[in-house]
N, C-alpha and C. Protein backbone atom coordinates (compact mmCIF):
# COMPACT_ATOMS: atom_id res chain seq x y z
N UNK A 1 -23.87 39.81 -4.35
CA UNK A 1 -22.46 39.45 -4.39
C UNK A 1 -22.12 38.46 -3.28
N UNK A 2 -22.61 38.46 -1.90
CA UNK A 2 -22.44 37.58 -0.70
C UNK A 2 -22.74 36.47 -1.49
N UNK A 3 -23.85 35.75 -2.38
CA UNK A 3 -24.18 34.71 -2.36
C UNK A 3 -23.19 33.65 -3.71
N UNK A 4 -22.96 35.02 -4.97
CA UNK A 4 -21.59 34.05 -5.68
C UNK A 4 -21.15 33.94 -4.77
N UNK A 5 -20.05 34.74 -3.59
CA UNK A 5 -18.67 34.50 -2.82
C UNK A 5 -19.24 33.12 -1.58
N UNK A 6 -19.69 32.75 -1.60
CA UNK A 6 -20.73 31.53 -0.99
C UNK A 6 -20.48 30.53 -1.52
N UNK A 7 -20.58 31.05 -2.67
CA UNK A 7 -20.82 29.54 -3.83
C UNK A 7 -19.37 29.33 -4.07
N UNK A 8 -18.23 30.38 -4.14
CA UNK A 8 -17.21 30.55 -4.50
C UNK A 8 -16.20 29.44 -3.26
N UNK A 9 -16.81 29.75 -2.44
CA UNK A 9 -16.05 28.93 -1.51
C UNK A 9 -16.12 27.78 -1.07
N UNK A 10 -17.65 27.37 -1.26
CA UNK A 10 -18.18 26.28 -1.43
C UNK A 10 -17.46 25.08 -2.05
N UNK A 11 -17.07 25.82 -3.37
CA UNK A 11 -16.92 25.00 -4.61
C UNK A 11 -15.27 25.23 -4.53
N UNK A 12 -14.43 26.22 -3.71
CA UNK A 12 -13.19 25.99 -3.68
C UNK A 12 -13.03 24.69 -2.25
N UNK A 13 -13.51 25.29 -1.18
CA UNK A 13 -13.49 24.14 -0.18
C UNK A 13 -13.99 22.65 -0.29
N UNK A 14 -14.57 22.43 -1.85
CA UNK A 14 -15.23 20.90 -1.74
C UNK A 14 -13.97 20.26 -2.52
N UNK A 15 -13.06 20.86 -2.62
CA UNK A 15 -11.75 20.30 -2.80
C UNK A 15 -10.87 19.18 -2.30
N UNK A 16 -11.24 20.29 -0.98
CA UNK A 16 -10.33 19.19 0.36
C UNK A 16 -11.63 18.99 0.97
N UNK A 17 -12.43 18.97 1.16
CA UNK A 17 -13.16 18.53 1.78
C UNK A 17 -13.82 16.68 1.55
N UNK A 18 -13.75 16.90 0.39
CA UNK A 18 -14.21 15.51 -0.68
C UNK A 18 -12.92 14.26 -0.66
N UNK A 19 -11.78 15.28 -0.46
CA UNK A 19 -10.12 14.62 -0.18
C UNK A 19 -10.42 14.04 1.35
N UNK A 20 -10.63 14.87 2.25
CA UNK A 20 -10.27 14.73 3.39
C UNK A 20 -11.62 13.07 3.48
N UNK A 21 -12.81 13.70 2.93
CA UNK A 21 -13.33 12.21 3.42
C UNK A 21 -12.86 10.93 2.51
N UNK A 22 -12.56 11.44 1.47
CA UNK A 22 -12.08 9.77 0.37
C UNK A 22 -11.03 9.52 1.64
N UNK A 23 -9.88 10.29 1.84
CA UNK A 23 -8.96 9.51 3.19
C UNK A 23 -9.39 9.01 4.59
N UNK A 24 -10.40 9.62 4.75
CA UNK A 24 -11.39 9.26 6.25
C UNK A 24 -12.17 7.76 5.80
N UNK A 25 -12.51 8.00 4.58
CA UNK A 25 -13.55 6.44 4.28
C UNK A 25 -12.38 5.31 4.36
N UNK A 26 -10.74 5.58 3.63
CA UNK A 26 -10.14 4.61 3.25
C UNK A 26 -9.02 4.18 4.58
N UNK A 27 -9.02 5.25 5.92
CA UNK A 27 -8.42 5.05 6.69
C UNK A 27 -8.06 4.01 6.72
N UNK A 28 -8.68 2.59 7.81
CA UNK A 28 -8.28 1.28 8.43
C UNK A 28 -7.33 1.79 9.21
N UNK A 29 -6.76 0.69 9.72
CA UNK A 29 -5.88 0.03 10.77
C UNK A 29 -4.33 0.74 10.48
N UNK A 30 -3.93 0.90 9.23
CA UNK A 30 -2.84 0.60 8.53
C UNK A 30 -2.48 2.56 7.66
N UNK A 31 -3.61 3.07 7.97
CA UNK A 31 -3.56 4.27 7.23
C UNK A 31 -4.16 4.82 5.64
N UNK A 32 -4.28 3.25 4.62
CA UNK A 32 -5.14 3.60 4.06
C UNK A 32 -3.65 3.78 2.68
N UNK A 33 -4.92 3.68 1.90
CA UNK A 33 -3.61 4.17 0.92
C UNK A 33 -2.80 5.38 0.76
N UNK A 34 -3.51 6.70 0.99
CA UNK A 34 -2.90 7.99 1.50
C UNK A 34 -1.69 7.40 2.15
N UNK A 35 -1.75 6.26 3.23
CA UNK A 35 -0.39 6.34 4.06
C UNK A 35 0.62 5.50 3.14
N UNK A 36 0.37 4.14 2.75
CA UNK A 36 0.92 3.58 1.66
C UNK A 36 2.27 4.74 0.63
N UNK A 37 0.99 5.74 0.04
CA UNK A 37 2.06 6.37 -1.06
C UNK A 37 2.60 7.65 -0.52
N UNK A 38 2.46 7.87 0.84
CA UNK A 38 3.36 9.12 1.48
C UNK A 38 4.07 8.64 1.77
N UNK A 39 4.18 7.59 2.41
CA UNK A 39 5.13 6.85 3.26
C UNK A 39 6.79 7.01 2.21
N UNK A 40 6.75 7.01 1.66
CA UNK A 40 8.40 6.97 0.87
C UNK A 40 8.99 8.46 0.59
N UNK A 41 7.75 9.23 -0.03
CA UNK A 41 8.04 10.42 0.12
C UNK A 41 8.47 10.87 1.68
N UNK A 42 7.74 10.77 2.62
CA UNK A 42 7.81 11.44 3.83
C UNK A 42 9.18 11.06 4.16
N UNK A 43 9.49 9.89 3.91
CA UNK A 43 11.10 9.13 4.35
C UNK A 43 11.52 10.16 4.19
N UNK A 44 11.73 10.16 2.61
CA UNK A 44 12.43 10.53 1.84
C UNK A 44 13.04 12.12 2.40
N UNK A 45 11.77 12.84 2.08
CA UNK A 45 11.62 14.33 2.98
C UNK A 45 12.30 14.69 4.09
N UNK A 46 11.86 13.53 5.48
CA UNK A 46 12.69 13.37 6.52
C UNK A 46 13.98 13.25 6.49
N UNK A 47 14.78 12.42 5.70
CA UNK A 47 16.14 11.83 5.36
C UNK A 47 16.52 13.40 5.13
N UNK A 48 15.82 13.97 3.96
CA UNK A 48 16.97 15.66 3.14
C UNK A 48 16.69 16.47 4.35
N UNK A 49 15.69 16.62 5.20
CA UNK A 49 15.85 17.78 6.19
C UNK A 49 17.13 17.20 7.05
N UNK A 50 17.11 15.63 7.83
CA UNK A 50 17.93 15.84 8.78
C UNK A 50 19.28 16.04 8.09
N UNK A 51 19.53 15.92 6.89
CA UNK A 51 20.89 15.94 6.29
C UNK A 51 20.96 17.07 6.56
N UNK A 52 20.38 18.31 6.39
CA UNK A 52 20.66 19.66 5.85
C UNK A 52 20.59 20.50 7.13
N UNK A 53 19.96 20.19 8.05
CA UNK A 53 20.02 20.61 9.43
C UNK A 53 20.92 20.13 10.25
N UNK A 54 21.36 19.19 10.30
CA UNK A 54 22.80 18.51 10.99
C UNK A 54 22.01 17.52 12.06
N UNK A 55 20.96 17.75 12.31
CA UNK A 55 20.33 16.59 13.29
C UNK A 55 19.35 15.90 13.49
N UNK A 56 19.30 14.76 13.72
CA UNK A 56 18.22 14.39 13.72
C UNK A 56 16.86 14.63 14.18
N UNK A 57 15.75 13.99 13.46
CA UNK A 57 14.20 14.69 13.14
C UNK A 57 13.26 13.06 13.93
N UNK A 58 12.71 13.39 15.00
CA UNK A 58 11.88 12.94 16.11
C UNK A 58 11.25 11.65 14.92
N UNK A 59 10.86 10.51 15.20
CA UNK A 59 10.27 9.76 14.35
C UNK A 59 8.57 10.10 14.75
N UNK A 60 7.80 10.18 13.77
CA UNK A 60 6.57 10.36 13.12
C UNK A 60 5.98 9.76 12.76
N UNK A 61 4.37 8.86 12.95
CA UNK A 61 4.09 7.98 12.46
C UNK A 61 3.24 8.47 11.34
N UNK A 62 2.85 7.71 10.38
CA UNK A 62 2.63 8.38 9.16
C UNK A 62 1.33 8.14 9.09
N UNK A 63 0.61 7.14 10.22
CA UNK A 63 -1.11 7.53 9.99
C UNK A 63 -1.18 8.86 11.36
N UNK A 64 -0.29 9.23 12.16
CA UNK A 64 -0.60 10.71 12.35
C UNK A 64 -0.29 11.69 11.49
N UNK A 65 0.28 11.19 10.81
CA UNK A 65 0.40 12.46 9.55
C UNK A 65 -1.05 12.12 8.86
N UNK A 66 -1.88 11.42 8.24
CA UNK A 66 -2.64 10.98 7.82
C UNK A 66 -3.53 11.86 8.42
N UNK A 67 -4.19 11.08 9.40
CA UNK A 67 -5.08 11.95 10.50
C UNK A 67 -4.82 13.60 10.57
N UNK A 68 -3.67 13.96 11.01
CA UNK A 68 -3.46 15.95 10.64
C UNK A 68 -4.13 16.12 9.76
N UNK A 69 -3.79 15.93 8.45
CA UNK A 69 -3.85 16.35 7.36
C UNK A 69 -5.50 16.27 7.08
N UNK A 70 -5.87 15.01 7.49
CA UNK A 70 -7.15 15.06 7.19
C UNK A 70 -8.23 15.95 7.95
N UNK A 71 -7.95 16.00 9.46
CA UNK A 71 -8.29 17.30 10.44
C UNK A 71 -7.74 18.61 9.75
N UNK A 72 -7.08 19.05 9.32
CA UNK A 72 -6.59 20.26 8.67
C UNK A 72 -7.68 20.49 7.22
N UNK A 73 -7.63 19.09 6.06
CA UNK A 73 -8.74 20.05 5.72
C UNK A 73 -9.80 19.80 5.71
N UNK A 74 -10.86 18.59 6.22
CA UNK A 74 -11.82 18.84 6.99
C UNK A 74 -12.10 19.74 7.78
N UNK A 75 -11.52 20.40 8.76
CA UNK A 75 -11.92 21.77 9.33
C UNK A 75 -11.86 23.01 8.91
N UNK A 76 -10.69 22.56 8.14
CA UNK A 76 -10.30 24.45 7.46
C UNK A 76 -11.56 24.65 6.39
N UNK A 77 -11.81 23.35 5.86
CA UNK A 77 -12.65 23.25 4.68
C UNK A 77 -13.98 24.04 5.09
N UNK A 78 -14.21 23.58 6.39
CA UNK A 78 -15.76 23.68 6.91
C UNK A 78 -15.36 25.24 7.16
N UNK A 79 -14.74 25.64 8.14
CA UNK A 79 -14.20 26.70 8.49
C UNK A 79 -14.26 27.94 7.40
N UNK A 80 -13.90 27.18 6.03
CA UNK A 80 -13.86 28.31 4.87
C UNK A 80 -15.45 28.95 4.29
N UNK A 81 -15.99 27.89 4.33
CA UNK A 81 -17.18 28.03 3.75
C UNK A 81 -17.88 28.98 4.56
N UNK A 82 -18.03 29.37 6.22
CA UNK A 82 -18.22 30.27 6.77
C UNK A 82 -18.17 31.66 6.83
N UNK A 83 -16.49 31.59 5.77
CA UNK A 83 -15.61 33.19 5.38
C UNK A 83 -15.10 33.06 6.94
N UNK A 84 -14.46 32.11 7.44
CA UNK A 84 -12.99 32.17 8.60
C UNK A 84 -11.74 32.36 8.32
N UNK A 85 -11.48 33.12 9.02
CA UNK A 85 -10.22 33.43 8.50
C UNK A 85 -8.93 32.55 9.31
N UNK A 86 -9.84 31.86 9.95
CA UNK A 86 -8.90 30.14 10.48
C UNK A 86 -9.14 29.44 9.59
N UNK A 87 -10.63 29.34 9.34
CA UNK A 87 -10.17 28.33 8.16
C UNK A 87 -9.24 28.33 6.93
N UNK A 88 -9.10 29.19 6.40
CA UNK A 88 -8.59 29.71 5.86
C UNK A 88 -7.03 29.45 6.14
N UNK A 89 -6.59 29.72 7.74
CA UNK A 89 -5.59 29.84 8.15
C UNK A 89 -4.84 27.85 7.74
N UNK A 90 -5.75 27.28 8.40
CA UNK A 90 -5.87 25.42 8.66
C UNK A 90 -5.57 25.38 7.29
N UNK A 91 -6.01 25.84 6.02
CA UNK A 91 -5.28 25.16 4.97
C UNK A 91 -4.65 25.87 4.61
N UNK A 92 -4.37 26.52 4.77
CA UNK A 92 -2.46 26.87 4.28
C UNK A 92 -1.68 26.17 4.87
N UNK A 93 -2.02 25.97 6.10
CA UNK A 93 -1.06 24.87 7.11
C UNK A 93 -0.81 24.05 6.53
N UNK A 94 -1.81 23.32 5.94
CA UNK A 94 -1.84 21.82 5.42
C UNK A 94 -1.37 22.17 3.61
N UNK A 95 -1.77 23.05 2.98
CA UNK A 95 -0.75 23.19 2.00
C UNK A 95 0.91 23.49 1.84
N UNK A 96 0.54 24.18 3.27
CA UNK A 96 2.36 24.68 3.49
C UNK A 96 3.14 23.04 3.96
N UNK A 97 2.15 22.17 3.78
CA UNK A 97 3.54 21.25 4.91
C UNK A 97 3.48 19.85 3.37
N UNK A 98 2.35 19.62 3.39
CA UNK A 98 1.96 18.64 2.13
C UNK A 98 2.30 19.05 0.73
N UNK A 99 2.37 20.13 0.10
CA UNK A 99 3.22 20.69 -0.95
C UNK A 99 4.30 19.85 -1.48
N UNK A 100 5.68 20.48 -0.79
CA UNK A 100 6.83 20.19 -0.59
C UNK A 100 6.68 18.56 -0.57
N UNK A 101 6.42 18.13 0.01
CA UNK A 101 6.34 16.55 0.53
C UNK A 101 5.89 15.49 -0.45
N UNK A 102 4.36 15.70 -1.17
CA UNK A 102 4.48 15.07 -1.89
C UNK A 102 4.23 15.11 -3.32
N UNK A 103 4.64 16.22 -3.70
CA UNK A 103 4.58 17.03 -5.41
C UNK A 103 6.50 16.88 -5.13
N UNK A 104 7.10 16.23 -5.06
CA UNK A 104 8.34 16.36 -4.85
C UNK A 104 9.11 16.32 -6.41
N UNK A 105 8.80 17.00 -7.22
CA UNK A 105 9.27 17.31 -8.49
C UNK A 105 11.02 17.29 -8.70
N UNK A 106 11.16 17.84 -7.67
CA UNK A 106 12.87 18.10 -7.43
C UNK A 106 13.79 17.19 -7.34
N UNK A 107 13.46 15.72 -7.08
CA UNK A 107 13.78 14.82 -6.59
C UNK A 107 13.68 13.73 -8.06
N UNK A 108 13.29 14.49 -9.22
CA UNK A 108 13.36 13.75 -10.53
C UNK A 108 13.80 14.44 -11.86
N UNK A 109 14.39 14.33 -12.89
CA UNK A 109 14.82 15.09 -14.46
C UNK A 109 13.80 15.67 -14.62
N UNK A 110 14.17 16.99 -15.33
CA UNK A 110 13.17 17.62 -16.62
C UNK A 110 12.62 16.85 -17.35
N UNK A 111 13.28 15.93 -17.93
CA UNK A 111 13.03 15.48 -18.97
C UNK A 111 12.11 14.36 -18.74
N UNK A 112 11.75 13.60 -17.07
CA UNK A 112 11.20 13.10 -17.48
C UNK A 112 9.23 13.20 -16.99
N UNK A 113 8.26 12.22 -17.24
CA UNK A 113 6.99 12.58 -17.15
C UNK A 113 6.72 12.64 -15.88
N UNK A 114 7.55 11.66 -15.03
CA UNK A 114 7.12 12.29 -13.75
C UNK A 114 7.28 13.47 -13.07
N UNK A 115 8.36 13.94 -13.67
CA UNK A 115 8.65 15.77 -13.12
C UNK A 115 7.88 16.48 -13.52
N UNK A 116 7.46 16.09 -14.65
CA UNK A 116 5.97 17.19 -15.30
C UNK A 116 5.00 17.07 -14.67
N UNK A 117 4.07 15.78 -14.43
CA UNK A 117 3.07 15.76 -13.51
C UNK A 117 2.92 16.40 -12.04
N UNK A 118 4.14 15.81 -11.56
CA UNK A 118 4.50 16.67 -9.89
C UNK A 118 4.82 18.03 -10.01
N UNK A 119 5.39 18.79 -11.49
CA UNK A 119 5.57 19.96 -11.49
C UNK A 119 3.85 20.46 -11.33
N UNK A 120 3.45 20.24 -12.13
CA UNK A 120 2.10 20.31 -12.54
C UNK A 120 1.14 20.92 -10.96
N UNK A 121 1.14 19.60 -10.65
CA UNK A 121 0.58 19.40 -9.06
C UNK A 121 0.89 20.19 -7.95
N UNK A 122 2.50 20.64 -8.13
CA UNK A 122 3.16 21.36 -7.11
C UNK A 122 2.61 23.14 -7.22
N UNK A 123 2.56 23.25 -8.91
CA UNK A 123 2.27 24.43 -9.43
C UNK A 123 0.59 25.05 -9.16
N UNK A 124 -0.18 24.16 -9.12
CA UNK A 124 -1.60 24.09 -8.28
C UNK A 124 -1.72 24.25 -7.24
N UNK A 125 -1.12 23.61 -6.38
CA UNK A 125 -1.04 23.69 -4.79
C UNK A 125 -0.89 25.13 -4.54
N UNK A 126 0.11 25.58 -4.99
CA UNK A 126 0.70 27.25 -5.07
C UNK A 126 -0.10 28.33 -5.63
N UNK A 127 -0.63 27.49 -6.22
CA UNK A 127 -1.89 28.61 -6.58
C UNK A 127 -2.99 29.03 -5.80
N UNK A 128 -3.31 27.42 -4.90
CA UNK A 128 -4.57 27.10 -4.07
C UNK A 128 -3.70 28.16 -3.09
N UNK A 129 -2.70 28.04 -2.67
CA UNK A 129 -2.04 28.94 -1.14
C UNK A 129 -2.21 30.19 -1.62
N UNK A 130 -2.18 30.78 -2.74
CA UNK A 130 -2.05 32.24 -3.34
C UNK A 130 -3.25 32.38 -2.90
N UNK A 131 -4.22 32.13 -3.23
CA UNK A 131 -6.03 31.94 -3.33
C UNK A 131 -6.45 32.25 -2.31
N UNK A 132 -5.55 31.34 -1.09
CA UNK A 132 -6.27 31.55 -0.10
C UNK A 132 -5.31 32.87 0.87
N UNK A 133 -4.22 33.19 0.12
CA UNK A 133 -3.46 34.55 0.96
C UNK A 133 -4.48 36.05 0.12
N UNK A 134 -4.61 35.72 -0.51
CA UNK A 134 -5.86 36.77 -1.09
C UNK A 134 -7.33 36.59 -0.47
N UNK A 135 -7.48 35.75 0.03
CA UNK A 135 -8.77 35.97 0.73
C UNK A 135 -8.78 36.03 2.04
N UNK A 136 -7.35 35.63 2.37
CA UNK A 136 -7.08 36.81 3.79
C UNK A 136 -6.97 37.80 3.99
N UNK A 137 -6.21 38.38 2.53
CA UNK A 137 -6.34 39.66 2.70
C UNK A 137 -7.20 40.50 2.03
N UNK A 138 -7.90 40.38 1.47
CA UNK A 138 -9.20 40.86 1.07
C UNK A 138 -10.28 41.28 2.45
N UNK A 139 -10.06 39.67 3.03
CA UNK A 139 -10.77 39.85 4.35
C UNK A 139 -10.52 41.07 5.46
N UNK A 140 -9.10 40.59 5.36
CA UNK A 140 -8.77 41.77 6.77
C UNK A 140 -8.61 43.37 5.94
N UNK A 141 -9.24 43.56 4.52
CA UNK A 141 -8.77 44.96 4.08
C UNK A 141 -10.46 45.43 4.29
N UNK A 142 -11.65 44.65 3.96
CA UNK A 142 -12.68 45.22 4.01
C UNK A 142 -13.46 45.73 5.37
N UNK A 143 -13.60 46.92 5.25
CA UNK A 143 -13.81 47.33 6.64
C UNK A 143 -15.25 46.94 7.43
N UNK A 144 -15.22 46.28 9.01
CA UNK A 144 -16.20 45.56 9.08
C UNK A 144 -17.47 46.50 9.13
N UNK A 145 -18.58 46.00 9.47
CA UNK A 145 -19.97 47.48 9.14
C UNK A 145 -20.33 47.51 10.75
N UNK A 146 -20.39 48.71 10.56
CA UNK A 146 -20.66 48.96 12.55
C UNK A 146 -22.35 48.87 12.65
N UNK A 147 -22.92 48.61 13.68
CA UNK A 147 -24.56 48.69 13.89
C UNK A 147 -25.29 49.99 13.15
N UNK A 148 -26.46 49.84 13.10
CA UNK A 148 -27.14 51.39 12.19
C UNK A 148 -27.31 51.84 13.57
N UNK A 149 -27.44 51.77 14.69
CA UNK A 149 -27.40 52.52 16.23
C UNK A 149 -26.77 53.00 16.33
N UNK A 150 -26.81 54.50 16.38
CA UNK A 150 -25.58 55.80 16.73
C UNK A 150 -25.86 55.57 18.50
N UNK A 151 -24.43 55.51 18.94
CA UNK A 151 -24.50 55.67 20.41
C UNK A 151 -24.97 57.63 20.53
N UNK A 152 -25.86 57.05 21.87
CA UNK A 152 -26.43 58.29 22.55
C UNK A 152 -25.18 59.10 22.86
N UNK A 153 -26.24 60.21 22.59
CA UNK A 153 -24.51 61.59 22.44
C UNK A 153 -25.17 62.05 23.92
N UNK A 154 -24.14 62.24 24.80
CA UNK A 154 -24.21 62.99 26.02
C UNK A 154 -25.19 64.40 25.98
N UNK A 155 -26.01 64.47 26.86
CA UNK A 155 -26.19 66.26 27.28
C UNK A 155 -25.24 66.83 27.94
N UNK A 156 -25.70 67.67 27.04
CA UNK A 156 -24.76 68.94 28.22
C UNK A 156 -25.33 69.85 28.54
N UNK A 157 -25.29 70.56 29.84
CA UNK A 157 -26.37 71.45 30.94
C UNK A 157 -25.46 72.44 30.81
């Protein structure tokens, strides 16, 4: 069973992992296209929080958003494949913040194809975070195995 749940994670972590380097290969100077097509969303994102909070939101450059994201799942990725329960932790981070941001479904009609696709996308993401809150807790429910060494029991005189 260790070696499916191996393979299992393998093949869930080569997800972002395969993501994180297509954005690492396409970086440059400029961010890469990753930064290109966040860039309007993230505005965008930025603009509805500071509305809704009453104040303004620190400016952000968007190849450090780039870079996070790509450290988040490059490590969590690597991290998972281990059975960490950081790694593990690192991409939820990066699903909890990238979600919202750029599956932005909300921000278009029912009716039309782009709300379906981003619904689509948004509805995956949520699944991947479910996935990985079940294999946290799976983790922290199985009890760990203590050594086959019974500690020496005292004499008594």
């Amino acid at each position: 069973m260790g070696f499916v749940s191996f393979v299992g994670r393998v093949l869930f972590a080569s997800i972002f992992l395969l993501s994180a380097y297509q954005e690492f290969s396409e970086f440059g100077s400029d961010g890469g296209p990753a930064a290109k097509s966040l860039k309007p969303k993230f505005d965008l994102f930025i603009k509805q929080v500071s509305a809704n909070i009453g104040m303004g939101v620190p400016h952000i450059d968007i190849k450090t958003v780039i870079a996070s994201t790509m450290f988040l799942k490059a490590f969590g990725g690597l991290l998972f494949i281990i059975s960490s329960s950081f790694g593990a932790f690192l991409l939820l981070v990066y699903l909890a913040f990238i979600t919202p941001v750029v599956h932005d479904f909300y921000n278009y009609e029912m009716e039309s194809q782009q709300f379906v696709q981003l619904f689509t996308q948004f509805s995956q993401n949520v699944a991947f975070f479910g996935a990985l809150l079940f294999f946290l807790g799976m983790k922290n429910s199985i009890p760990r195995r203590h050594s086959k060494r019974r500690a020496a029991k005292a004499k008594t005189t």
